[in-house]
C-alpha atoms as a PDB file:
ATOM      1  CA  UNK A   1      -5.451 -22.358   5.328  1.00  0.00           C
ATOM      2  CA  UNK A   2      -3.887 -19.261   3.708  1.00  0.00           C
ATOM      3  CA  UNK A   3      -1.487 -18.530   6.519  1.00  0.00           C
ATOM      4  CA  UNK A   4      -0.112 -21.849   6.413  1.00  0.00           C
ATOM      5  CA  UNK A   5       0.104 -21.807   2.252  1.00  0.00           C
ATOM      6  CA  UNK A   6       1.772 -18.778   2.655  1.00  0.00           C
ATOM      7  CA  UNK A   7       4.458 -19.911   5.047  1.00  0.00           C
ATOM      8  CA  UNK A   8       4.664 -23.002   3.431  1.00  0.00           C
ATOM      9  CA  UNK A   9       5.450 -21.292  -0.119  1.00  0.00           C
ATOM     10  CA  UNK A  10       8.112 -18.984   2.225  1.00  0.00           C
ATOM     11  CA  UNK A  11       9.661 -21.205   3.999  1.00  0.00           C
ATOM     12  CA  UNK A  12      10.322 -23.388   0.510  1.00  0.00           C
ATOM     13  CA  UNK A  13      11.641 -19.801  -1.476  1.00  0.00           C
ATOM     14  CA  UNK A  14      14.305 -19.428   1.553  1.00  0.00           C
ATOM     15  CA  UNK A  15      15.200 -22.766   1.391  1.00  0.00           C
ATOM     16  CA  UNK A  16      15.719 -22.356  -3.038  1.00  0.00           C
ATOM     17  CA  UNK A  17      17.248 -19.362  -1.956  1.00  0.00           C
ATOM     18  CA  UNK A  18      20.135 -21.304  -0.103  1.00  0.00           C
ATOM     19  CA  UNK A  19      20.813 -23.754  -2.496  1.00  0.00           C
ATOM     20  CA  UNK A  20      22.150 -23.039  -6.086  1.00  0.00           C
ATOM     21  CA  UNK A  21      21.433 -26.859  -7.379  1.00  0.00           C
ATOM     22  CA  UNK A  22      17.315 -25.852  -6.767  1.00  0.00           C
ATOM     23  CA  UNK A  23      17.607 -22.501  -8.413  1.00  0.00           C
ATOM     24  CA  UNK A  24      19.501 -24.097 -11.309  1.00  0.00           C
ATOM     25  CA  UNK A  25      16.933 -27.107 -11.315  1.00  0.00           C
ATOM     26  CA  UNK A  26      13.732 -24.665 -11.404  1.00  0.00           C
ATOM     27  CA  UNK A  27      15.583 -22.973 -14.324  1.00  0.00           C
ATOM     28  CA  UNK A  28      15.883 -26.485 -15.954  1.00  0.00           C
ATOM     29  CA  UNK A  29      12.312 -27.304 -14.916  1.00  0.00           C
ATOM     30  CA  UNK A  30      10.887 -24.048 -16.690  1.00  0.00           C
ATOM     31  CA  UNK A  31      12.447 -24.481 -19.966  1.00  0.00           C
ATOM     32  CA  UNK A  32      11.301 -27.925 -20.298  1.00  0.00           C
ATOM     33  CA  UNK A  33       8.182 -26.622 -19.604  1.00  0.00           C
ATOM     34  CA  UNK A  34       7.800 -24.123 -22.297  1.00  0.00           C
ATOM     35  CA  UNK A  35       9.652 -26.343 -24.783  1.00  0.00           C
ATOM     36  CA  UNK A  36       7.045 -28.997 -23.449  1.00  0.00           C
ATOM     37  CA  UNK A  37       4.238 -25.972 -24.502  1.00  0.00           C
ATOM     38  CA  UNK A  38       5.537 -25.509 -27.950  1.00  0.00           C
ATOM     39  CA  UNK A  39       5.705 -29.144 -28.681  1.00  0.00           C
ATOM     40  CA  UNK A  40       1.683 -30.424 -26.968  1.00  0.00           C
ATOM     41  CA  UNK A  41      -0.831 -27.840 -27.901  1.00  0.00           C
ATOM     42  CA  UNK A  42      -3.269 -29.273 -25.614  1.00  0.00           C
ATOM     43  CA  UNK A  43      -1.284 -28.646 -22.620  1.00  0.00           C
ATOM     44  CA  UNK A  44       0.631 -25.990 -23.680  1.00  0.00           C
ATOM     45  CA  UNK A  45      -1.231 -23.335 -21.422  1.00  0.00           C
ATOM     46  CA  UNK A  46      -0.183 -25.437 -18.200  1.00  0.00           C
ATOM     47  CA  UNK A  47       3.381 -25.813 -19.224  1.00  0.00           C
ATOM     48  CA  UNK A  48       3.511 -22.073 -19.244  1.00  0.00           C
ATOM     49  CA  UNK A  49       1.883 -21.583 -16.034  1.00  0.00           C
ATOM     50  CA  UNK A  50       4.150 -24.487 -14.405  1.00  0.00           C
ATOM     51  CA  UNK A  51       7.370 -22.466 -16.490  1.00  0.00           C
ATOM     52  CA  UNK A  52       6.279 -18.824 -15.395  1.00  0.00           C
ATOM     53  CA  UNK A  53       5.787 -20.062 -11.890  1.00  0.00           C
ATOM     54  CA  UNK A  54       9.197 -21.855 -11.528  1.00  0.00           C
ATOM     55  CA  UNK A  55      10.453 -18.468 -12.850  1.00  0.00           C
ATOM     56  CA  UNK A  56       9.213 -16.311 -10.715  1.00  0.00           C
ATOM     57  CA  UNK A  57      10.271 -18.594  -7.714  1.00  0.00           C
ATOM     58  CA  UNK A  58      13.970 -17.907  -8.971  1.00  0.00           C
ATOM     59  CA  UNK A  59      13.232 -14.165  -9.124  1.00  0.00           C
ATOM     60  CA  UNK A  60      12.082 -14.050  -5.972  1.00  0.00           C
ATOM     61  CA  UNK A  61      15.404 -15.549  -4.483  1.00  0.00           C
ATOM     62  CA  UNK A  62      18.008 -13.694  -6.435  1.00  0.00           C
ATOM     63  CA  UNK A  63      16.091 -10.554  -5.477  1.00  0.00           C
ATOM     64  CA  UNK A  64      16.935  -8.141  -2.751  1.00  0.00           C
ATOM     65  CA  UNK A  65      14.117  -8.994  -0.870  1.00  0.00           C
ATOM     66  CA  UNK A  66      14.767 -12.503  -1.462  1.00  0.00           C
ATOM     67  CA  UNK A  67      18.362 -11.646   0.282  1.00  0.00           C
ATOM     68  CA  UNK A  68      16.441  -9.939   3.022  1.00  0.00           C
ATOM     69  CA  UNK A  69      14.183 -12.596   3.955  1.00  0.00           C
ATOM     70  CA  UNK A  70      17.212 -14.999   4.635  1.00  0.00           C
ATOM     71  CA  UNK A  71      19.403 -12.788   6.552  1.00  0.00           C
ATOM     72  CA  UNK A  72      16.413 -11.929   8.381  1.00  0.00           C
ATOM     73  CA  UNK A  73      15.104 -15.427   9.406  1.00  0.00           C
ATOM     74  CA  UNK A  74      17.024 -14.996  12.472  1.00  0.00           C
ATOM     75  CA  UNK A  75      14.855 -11.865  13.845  1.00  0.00           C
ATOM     76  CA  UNK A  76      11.383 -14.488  13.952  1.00  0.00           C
ATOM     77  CA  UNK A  77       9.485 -14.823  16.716  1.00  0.00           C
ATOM     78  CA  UNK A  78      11.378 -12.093  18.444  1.00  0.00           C
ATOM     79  CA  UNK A  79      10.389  -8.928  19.480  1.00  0.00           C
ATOM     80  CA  UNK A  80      11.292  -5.709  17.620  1.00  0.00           C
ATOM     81  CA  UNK A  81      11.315  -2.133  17.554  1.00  0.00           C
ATOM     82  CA  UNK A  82       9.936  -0.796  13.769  1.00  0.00           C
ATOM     83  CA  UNK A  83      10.380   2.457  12.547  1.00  0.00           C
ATOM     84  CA  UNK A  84       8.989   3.183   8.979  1.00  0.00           C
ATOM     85  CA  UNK A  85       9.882   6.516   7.571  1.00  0.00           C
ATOM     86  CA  UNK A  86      10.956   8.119  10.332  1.00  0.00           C
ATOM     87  CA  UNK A  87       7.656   7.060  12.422  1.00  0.00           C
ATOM     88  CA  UNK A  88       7.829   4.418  15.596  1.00  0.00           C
ATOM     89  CA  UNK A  89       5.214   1.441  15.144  1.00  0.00           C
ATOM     90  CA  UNK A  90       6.335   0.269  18.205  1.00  0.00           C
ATOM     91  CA  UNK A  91       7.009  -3.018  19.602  1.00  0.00           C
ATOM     92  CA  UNK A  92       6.009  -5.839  17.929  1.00  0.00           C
ATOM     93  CA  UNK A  93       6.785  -9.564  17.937  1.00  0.00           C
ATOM     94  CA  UNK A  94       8.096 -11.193  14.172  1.00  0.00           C
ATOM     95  CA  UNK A  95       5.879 -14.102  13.593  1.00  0.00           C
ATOM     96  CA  UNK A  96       7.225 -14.506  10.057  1.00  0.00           C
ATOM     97  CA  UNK A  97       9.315 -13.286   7.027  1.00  0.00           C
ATOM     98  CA  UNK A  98       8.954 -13.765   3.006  1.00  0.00           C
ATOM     99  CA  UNK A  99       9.986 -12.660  -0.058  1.00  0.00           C
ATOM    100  CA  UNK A 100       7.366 -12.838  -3.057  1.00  0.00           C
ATOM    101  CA  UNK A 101       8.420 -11.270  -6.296  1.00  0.00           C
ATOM    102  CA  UNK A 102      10.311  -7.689  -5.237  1.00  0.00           C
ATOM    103  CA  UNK A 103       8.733  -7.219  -1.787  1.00  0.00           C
ATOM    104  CA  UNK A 104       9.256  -8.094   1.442  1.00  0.00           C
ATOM    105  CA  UNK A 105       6.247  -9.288   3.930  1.00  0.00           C
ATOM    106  CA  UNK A 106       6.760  -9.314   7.415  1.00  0.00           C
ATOM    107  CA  UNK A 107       3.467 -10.816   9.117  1.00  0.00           C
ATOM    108  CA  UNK A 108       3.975  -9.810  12.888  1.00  0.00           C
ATOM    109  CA  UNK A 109       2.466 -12.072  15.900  1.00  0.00           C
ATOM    110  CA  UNK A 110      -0.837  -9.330  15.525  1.00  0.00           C
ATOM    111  CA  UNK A 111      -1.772 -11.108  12.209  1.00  0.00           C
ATOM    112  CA  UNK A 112      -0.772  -7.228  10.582  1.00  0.00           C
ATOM    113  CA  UNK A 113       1.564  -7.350   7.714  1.00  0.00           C
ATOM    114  CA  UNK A 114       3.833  -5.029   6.881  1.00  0.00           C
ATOM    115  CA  UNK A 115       5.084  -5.092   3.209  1.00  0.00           C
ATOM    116  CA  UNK A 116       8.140  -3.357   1.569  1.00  0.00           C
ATOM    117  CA  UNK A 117       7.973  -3.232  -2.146  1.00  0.00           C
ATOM    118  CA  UNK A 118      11.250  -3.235  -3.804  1.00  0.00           C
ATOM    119  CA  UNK A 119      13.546  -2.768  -0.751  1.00  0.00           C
ATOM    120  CA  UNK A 120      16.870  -1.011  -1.703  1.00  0.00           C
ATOM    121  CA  UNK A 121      20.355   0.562  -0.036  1.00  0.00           C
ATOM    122  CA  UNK A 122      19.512  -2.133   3.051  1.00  0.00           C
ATOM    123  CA  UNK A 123      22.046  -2.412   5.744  1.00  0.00           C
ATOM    124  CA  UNK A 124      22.536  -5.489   7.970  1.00  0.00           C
ATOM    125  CA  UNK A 125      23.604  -5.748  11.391  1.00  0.00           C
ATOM    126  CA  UNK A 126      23.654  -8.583  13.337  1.00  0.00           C
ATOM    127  CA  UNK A 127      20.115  -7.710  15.032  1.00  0.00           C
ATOM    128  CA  UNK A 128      18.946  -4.631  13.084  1.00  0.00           C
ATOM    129  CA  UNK A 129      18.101  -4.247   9.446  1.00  0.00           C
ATOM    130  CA  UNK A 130      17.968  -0.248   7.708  1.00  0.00           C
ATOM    131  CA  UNK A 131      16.475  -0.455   4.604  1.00  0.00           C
ATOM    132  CA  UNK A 132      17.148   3.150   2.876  1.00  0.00           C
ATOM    133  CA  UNK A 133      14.276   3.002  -0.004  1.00  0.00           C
ATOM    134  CA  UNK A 134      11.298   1.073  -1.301  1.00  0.00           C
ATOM    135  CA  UNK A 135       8.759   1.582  -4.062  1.00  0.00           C
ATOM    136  CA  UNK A 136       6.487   2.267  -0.817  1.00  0.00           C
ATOM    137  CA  UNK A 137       5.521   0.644   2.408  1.00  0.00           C
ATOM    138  CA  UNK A 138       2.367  -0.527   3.746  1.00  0.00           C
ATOM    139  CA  UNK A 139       1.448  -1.465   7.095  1.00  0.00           C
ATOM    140  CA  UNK A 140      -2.422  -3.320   7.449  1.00  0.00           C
ATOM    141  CA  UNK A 141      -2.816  -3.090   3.796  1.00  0.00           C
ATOM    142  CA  UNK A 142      -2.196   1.273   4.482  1.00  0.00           C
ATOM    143  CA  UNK A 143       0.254   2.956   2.048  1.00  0.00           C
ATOM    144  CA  UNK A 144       2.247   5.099   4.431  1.00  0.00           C
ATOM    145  CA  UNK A 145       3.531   8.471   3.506  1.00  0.00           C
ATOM    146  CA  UNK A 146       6.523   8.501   3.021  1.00  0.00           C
ATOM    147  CA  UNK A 147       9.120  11.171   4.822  1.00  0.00           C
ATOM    148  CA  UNK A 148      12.091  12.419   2.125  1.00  0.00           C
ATOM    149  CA  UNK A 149      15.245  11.991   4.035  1.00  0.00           C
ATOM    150  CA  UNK A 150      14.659   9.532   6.443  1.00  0.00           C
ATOM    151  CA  UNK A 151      15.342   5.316   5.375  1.00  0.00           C
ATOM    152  CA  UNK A 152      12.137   3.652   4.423  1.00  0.00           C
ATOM    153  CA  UNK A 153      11.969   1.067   7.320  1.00  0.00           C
ATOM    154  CA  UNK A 154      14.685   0.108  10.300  1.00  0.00           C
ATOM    155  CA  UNK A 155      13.658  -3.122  12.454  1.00  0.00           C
ATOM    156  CA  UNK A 156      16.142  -3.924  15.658  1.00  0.00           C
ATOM    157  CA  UNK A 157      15.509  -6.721  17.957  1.00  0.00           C
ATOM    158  CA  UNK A 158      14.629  -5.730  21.204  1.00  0.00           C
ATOM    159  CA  UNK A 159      17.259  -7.305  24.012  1.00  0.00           C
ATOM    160  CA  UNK A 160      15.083 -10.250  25.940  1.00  0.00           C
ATOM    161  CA  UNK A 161      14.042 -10.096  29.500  1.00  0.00           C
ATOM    162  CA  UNK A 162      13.984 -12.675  31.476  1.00  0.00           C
ATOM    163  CA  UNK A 163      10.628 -12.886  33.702  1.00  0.00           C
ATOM    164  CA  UNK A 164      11.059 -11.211  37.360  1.00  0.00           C
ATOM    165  CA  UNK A 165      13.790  -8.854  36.159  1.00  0.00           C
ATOM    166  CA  UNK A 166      13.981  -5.293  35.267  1.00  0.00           C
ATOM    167  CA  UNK A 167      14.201  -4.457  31.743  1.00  0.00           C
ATOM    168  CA  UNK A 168      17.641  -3.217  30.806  1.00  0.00           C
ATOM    169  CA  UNK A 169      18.318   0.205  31.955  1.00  0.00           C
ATOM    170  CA  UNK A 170      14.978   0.791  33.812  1.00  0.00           C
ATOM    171  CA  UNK A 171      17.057   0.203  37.344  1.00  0.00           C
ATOM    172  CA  UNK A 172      18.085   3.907  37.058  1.00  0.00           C
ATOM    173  CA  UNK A 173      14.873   4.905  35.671  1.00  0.00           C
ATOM    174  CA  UNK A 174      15.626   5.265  31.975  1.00  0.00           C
ATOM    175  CA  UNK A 175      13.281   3.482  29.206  1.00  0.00           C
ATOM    176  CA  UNK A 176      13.612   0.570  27.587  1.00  0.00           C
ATOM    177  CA  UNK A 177      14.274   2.443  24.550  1.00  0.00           C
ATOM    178  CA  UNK A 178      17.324   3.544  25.688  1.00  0.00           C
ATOM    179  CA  UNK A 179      18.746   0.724  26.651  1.00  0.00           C
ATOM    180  CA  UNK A 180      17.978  -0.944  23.230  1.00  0.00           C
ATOM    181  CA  UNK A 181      19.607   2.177  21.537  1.00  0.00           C
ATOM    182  CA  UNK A 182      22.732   1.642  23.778  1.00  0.00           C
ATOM    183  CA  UNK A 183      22.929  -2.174  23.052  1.00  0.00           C
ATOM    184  CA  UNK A 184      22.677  -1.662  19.125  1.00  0.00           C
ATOM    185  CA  UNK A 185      25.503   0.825  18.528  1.00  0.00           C
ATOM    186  CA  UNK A 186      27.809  -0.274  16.260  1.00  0.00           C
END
């Protein structure tokens, strides 16, 4: 149930985050709300709840992480090669990506999530993503240490393979690695 909450309340930020009219409207909704709390004491406590919630909603689009998650949508369900501070975490496949406040949760198809708080300096390719700081990263609910010099987290789809056929460079004996390095420059 909390994997489908969660993707329900992420696929509904990225879909505020798109449209100005919704952000503008949640605005609208939480100042009626708190004008709502000064004016009914009895419900005042969930008009600020319903206000602070519509609030943070809007945060959570105009942030960078809210940016992220929507230029990002595009790298689901696809495998990926993740390298956070410097160190490979290898292949993995994207199940899902969402904003929440500042941070940025990928869940990958392994049920692990890997969270970015307060992404910044992030690059965008068409199938890559460099994010050159965070607050921190965590990968299975793990701080990991970060490396001084190196960008915080990089994520680059993988080029597919169709079933029955080599991988991309491996006909000559080089790694798949490679291949994905040689695809990607730009």
């Amino acid at each position: 149930m909390r994997k489908h909450l969660v993707t329900g309340v992420g696929n509904a930020i990225n879909i505020i985050g798109r449209s100005t009219s919704l952000r503008v409207a949640l605005v609208a909704t939480s100042l009626a709300a708190f004008a709502f709390a000064v004016f009914a004491s009895h419900y005042a406590f969930l008009a600020i709840v319903v206000g602070l919630a519509c609030l943070f909603i809007v945060a959570t689009t105009v942030s960078e992480a809210g940016r992220l998650a929507r230029a990002l949508q595009q790298l689901q369900k696809h495998s990926v090669d993740v390298r956070v501070w410097g160190t490979e975490l290898g292949e993995l496949e994207v199940d899902r990506i969402t904003p929440v406040g500042a941070g940025l949760l990928i869940y990958v198809r392994s049920g692990t999530l890997l969270k970015i708080a307060q992404p910044r300096a992030a690059q965008i390719g068409e199938h890559s993503v460099e994010i050159g700081d965070a607050a921190y990263v965590s990968w299975g609910g793990t701080k990991l240490e970060r490396v001084a010099g190196v960008p915080a987290f990089r994520l680059a789809q993988l080029p597919a393979i169709t079933p029955g056929e080599a991988p991309p460079g491996q006909a000559d004996g080089s790694s798949r690695e490679s291949a994905w390095k040689n695809s990607n420059r730009s």
